[in-house]
PDB file of N, CA and C in Angstrom:
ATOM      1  N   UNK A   1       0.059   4.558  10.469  1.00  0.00           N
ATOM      2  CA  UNK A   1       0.009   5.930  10.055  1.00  0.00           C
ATOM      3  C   UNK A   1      -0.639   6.740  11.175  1.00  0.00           C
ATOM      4  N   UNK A   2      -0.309   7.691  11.223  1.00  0.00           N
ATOM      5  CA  UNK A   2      -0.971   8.702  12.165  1.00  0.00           C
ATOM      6  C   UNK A   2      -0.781  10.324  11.780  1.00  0.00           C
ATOM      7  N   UNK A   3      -1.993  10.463  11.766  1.00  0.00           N
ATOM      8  CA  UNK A   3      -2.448  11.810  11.076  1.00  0.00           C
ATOM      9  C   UNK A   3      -3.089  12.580  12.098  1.00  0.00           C
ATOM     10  N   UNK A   4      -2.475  13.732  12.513  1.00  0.00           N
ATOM     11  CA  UNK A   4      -2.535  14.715  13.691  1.00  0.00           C
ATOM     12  C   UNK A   4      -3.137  13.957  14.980  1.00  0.00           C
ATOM     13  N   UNK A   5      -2.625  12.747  15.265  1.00  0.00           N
ATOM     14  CA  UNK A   5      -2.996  12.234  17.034  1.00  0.00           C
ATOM     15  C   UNK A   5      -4.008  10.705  16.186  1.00  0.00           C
ATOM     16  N   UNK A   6      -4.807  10.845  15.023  1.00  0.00           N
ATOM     17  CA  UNK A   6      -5.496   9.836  14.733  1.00  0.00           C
ATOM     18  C   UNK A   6      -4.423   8.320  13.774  1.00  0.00           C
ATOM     19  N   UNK A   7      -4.662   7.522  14.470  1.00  0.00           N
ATOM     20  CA  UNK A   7      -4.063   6.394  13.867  1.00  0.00           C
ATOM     21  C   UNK A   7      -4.546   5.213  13.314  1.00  0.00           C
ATOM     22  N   UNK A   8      -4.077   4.966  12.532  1.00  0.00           N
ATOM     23  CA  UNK A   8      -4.659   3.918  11.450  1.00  0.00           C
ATOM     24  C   UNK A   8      -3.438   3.366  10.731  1.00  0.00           C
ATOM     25  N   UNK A   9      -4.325   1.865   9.670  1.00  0.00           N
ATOM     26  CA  UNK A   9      -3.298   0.719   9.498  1.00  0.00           C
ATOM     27  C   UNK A   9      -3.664   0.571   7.985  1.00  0.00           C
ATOM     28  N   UNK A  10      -2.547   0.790   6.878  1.00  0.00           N
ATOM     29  CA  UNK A  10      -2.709  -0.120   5.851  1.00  0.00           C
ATOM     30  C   UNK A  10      -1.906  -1.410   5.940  1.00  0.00           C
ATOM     31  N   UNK A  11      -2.403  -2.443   5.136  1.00  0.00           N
ATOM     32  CA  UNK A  11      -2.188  -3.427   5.016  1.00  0.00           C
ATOM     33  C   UNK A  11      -2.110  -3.834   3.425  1.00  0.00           C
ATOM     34  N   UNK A  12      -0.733  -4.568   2.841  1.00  0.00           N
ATOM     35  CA  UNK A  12      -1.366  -4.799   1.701  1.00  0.00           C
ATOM     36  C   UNK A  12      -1.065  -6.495   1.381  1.00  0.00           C
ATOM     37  N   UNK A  13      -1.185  -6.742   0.575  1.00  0.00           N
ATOM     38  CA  UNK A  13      -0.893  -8.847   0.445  1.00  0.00           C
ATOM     39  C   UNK A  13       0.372  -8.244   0.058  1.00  0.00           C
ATOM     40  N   UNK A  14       1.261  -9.502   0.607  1.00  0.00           N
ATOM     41  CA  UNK A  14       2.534  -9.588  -0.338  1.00  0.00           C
ATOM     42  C   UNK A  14       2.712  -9.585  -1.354  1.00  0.00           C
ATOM     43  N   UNK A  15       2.162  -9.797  -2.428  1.00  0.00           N
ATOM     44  CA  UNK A  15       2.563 -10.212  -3.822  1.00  0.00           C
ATOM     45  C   UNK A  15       1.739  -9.243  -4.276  1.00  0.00           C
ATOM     46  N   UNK A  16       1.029  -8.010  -3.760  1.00  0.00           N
ATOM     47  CA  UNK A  16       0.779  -6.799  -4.032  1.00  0.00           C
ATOM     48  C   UNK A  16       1.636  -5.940  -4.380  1.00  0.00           C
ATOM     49  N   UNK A  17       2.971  -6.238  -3.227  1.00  0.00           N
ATOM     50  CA  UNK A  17       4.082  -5.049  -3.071  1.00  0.00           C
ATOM     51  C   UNK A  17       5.149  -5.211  -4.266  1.00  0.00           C
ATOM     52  N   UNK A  18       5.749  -4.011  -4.948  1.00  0.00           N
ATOM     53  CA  UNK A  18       6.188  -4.449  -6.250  1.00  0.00           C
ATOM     54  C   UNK A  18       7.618  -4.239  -5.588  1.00  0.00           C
ATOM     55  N   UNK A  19       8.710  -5.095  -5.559  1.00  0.00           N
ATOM     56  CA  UNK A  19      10.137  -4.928  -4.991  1.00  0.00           C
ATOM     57  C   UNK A  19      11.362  -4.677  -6.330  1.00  0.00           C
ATOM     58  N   UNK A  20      11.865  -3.458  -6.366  1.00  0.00           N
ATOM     59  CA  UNK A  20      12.774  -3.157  -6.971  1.00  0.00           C
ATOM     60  C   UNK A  20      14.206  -3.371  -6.442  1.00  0.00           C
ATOM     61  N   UNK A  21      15.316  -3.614  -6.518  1.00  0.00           N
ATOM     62  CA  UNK A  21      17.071  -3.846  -6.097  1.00  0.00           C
ATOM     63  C   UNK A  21      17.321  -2.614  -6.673  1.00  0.00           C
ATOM     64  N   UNK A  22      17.698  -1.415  -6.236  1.00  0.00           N
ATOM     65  CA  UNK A  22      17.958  -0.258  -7.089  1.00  0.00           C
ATOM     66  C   UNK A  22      19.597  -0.401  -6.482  1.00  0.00           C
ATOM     67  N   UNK A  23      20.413  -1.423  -5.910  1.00  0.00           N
ATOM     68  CA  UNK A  23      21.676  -1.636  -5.490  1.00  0.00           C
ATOM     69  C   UNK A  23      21.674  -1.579  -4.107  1.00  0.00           C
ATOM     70  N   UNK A  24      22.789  -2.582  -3.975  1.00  0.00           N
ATOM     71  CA  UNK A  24      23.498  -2.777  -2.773  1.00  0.00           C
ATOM     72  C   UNK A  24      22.558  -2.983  -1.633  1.00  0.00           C
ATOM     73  N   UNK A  25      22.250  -2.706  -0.603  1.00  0.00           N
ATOM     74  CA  UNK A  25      21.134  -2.600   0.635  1.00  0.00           C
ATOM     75  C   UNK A  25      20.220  -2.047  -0.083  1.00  0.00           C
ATOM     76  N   UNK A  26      19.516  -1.392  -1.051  1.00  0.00           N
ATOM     77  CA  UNK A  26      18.620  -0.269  -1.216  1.00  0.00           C
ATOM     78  C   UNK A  26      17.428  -1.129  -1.973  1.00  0.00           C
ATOM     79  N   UNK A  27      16.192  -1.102  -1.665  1.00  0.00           N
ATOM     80  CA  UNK A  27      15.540  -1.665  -2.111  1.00  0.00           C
ATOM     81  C   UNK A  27      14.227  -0.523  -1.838  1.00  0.00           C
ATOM     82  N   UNK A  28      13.203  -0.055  -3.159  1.00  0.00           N
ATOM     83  CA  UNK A  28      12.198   0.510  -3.305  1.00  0.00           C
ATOM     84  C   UNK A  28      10.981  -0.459  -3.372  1.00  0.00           C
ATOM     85  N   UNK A  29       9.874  -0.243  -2.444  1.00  0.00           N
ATOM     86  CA  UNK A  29       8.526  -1.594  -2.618  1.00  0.00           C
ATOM     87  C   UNK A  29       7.504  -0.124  -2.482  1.00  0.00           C
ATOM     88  N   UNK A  30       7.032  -0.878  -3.243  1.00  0.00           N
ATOM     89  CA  UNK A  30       5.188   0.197  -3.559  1.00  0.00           C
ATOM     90  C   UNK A  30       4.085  -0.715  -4.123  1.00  0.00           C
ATOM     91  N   UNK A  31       2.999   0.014  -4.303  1.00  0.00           N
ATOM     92  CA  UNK A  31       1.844  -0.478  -4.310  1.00  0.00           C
ATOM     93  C   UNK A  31       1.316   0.343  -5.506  1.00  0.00           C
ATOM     94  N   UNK A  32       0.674  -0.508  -6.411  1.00  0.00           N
ATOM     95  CA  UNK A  32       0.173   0.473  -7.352  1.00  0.00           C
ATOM     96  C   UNK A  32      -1.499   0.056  -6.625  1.00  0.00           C
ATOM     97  N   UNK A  33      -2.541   1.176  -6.071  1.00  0.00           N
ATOM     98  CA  UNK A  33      -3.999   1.666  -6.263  1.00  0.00           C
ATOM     99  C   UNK A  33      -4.500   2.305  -6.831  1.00  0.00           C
ATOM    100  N   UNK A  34      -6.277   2.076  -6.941  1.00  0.00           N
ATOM    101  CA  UNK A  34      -6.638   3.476  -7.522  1.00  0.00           C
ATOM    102  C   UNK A  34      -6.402   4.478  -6.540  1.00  0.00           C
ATOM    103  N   UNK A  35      -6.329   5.667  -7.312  1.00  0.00           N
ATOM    104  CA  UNK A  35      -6.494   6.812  -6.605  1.00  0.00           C
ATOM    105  C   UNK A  35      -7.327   7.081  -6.103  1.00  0.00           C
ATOM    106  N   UNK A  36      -8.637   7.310  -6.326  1.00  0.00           N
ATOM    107  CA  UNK A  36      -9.719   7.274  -6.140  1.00  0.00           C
ATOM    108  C   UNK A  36     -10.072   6.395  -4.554  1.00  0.00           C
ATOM    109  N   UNK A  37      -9.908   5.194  -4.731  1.00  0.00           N
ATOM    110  CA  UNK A  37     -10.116   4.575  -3.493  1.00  0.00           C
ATOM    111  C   UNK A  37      -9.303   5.307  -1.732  1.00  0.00           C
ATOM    112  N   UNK A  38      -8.403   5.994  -2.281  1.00  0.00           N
ATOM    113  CA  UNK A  38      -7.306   6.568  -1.184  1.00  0.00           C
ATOM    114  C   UNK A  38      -7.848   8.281  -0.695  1.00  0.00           C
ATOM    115  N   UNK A  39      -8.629   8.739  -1.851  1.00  0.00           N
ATOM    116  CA  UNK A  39      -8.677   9.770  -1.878  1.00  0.00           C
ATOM    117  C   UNK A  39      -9.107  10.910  -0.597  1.00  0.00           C
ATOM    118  N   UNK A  40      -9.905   9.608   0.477  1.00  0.00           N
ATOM    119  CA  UNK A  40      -9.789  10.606   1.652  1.00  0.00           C
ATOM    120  C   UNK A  40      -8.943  10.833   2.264  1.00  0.00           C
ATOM    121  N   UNK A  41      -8.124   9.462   2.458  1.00  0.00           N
ATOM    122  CA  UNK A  41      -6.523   9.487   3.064  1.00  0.00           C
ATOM    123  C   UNK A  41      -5.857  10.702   2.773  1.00  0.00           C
ATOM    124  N   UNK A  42      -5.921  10.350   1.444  1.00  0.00           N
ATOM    125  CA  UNK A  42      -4.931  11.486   0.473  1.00  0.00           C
ATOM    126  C   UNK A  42      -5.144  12.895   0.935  1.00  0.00           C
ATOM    127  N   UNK A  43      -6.132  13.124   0.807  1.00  0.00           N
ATOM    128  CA  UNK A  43      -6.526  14.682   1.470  1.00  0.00           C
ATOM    129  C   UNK A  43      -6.051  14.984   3.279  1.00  0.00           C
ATOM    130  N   UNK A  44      -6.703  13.708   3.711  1.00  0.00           N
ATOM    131  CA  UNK A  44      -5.998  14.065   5.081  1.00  0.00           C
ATOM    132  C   UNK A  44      -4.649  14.033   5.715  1.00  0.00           C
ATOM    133  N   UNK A  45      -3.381  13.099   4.625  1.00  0.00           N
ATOM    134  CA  UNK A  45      -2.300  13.333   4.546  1.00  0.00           C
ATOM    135  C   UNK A  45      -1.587  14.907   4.357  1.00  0.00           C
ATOM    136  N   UNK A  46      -2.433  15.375   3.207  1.00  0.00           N
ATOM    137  CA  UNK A  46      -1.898  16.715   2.297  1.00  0.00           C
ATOM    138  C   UNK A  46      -2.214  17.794   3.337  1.00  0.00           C
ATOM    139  N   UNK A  47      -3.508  17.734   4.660  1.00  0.00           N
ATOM    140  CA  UNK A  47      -3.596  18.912   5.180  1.00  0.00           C
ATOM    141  C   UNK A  47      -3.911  18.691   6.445  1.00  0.00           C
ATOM    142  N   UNK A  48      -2.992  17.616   6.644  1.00  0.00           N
ATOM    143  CA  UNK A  48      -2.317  17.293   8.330  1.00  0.00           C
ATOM    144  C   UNK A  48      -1.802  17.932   8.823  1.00  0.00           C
ATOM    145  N   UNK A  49      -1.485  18.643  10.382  1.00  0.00           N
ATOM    146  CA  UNK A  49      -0.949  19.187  10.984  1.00  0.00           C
ATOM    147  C   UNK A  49       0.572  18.393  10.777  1.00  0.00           C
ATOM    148  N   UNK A  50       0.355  17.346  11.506  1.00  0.00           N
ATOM    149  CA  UNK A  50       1.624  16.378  12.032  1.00  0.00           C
ATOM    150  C   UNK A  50       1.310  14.819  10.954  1.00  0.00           C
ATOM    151  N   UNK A  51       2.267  14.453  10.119  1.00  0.00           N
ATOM    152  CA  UNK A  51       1.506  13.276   9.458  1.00  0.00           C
ATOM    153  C   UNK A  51       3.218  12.194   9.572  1.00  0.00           C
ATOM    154  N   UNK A  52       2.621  11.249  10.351  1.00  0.00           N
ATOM    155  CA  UNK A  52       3.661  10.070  10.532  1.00  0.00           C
ATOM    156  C   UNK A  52       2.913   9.003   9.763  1.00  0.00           C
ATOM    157  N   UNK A  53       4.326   7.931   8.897  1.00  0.00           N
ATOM    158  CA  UNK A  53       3.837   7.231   8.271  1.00  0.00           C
ATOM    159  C   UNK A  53       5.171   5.808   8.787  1.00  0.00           C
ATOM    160  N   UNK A  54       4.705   5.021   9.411  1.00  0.00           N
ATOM    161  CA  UNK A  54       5.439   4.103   9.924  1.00  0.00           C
ATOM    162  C   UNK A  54       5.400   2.616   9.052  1.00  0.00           C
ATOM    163  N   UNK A  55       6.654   2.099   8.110  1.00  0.00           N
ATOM    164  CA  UNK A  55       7.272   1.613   7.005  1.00  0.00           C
ATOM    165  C   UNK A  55       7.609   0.366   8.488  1.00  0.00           C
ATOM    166  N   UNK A  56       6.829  -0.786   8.048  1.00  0.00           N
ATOM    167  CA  UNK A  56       7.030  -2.161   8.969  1.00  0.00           C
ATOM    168  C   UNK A  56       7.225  -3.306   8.316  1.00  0.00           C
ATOM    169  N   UNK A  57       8.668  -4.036   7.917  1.00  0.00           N
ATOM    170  CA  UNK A  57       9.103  -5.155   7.715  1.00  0.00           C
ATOM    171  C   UNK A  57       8.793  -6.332   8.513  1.00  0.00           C
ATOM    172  N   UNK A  58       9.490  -7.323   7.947  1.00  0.00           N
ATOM    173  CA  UNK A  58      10.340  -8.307   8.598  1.00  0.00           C
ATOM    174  C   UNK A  58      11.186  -8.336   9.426  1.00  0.00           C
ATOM    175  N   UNK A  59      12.501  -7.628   8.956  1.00  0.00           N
ATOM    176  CA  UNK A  59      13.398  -6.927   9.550  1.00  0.00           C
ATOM    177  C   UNK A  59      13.681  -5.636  10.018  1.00  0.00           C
ATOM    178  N   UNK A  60      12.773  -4.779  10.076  1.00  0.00           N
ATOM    179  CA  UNK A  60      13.058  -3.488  10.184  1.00  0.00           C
ATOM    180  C   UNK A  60      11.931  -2.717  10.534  1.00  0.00           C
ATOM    181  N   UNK A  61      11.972  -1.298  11.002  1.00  0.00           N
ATOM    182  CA  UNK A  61      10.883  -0.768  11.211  1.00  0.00           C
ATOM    183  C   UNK A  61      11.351   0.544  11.495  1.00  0.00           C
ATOM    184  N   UNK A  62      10.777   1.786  10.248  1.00  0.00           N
ATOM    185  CA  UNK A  62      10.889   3.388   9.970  1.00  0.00           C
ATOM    186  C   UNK A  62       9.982   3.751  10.142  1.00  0.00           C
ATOM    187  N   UNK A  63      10.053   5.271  10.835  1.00  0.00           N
ATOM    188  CA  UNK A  63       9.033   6.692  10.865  1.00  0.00           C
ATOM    189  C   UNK A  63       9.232   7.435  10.181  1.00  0.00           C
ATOM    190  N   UNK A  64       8.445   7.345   9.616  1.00  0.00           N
ATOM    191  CA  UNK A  64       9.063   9.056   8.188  1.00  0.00           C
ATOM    192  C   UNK A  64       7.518   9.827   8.631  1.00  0.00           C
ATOM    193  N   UNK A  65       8.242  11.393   8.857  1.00  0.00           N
ATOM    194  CA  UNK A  65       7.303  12.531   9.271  1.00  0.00           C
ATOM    195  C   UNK A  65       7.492  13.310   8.110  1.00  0.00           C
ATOM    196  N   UNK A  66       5.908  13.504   7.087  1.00  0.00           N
ATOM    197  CA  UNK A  66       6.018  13.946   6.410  1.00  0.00           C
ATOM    198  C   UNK A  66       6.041  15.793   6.427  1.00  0.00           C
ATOM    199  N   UNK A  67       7.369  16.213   5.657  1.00  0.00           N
ATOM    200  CA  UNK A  67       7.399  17.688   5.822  1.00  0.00           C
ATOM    201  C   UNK A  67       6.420  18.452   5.185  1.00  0.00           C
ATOM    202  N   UNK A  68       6.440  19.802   5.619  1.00  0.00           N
ATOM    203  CA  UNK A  68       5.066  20.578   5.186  1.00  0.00           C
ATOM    204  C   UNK A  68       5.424  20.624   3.011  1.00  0.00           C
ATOM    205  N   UNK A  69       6.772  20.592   2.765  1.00  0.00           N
ATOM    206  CA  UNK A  69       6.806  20.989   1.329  1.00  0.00           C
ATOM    207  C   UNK A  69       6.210  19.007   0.790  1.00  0.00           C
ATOM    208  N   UNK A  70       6.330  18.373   1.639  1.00  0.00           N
ATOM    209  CA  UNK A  70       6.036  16.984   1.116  1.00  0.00           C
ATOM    210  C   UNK A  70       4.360  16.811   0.740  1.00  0.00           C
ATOM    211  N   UNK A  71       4.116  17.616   2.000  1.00  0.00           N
ATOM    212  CA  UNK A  71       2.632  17.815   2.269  1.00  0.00           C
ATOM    213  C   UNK A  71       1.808  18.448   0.858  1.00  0.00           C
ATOM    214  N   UNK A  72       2.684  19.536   1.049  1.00  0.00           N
ATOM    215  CA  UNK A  72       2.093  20.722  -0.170  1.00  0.00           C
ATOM    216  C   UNK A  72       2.266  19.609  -1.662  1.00  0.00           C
ATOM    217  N   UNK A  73       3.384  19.020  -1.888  1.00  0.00           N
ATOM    218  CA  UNK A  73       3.520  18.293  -3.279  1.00  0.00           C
ATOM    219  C   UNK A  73       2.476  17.426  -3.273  1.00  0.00           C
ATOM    220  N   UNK A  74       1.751  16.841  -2.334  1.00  0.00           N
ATOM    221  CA  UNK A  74       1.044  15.948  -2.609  1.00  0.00           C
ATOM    222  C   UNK A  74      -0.261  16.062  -2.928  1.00  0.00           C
ATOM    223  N   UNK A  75      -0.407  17.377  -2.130  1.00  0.00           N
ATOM    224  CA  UNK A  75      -1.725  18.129  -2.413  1.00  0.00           C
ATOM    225  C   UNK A  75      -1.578  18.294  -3.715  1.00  0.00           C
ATOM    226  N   UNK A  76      -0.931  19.317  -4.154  1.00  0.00           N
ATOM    227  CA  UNK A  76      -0.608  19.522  -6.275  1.00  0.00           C
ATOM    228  C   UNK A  76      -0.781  18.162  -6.870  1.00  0.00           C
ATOM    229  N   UNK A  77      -0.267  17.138  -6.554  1.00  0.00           N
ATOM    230  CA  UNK A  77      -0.172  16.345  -7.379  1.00  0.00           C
ATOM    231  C   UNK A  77      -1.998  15.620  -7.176  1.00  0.00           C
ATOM    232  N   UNK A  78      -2.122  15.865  -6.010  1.00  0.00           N
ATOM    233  CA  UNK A  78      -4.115  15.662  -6.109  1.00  0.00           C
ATOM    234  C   UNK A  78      -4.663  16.267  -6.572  1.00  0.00           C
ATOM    235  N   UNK A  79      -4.690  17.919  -6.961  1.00  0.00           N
ATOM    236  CA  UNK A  79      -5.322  18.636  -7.852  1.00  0.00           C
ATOM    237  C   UNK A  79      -5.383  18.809  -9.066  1.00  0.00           C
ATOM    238  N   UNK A  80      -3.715  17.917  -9.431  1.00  0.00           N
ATOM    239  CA  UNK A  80      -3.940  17.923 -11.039  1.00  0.00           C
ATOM    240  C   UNK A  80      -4.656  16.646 -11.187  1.00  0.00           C
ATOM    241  N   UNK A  81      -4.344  15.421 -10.262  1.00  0.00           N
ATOM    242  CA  UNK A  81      -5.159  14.451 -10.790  1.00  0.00           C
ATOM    243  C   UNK A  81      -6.962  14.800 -11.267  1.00  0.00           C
ATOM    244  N   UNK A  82      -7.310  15.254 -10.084  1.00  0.00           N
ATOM    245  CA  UNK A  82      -8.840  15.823 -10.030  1.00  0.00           C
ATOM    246  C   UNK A  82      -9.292  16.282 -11.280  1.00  0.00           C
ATOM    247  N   UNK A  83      -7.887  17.204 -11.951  1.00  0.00           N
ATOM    248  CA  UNK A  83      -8.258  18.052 -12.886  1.00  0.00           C
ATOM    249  C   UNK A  83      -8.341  17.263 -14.208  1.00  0.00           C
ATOM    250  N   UNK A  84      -7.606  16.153 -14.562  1.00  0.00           N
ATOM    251  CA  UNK A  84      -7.728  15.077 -15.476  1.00  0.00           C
ATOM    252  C   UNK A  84      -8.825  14.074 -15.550  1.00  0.00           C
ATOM    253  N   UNK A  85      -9.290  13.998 -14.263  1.00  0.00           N
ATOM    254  CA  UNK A  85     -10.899  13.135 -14.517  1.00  0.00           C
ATOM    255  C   UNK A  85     -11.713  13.310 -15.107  1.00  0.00           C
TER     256      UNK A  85
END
């Protein structure tokens, strides 16, 4: 990951990552955390200048640059969490 020039590494165990077949080639893997534990990330994702998030397989390896409306959703979706605690 790299958040305006600063870079850093998550890591998670395999049998952490939850793998869905949503068809054909397409396959969705995520991680369920607390929120809480991420929450500085989270903020410095939501009000990054430039926020790259680099997706590293086995086989493969993506850059997804998150856009400013991606940015902004994520922020909302941190403020309502906040607001439910």
């Amino acid at each position: 990951m790299n958040i305006d020039g600063d870079v850093g590494q998550l890591s998670f165990k395999y049998f952490d990552v939850q793998r869905d077949v949503l068809g054909g080639d397409t396959v969705s893997e995520y991680v369920d955390v607390p929120a809480q534990k991420w929450e500085n990330l989270i903020k410095r994702m939501a009000k990054g200048k430039k926020v790259t998030v680099r997706f590293v397989g086995s086989q493969y390896r993506h850059d997804f640059t998150m856009t400013m409306e991606q940015k902004s959703a994520l922020w909302n979706i941190w403020r309502v969490y906040e607001l439910m605690r």
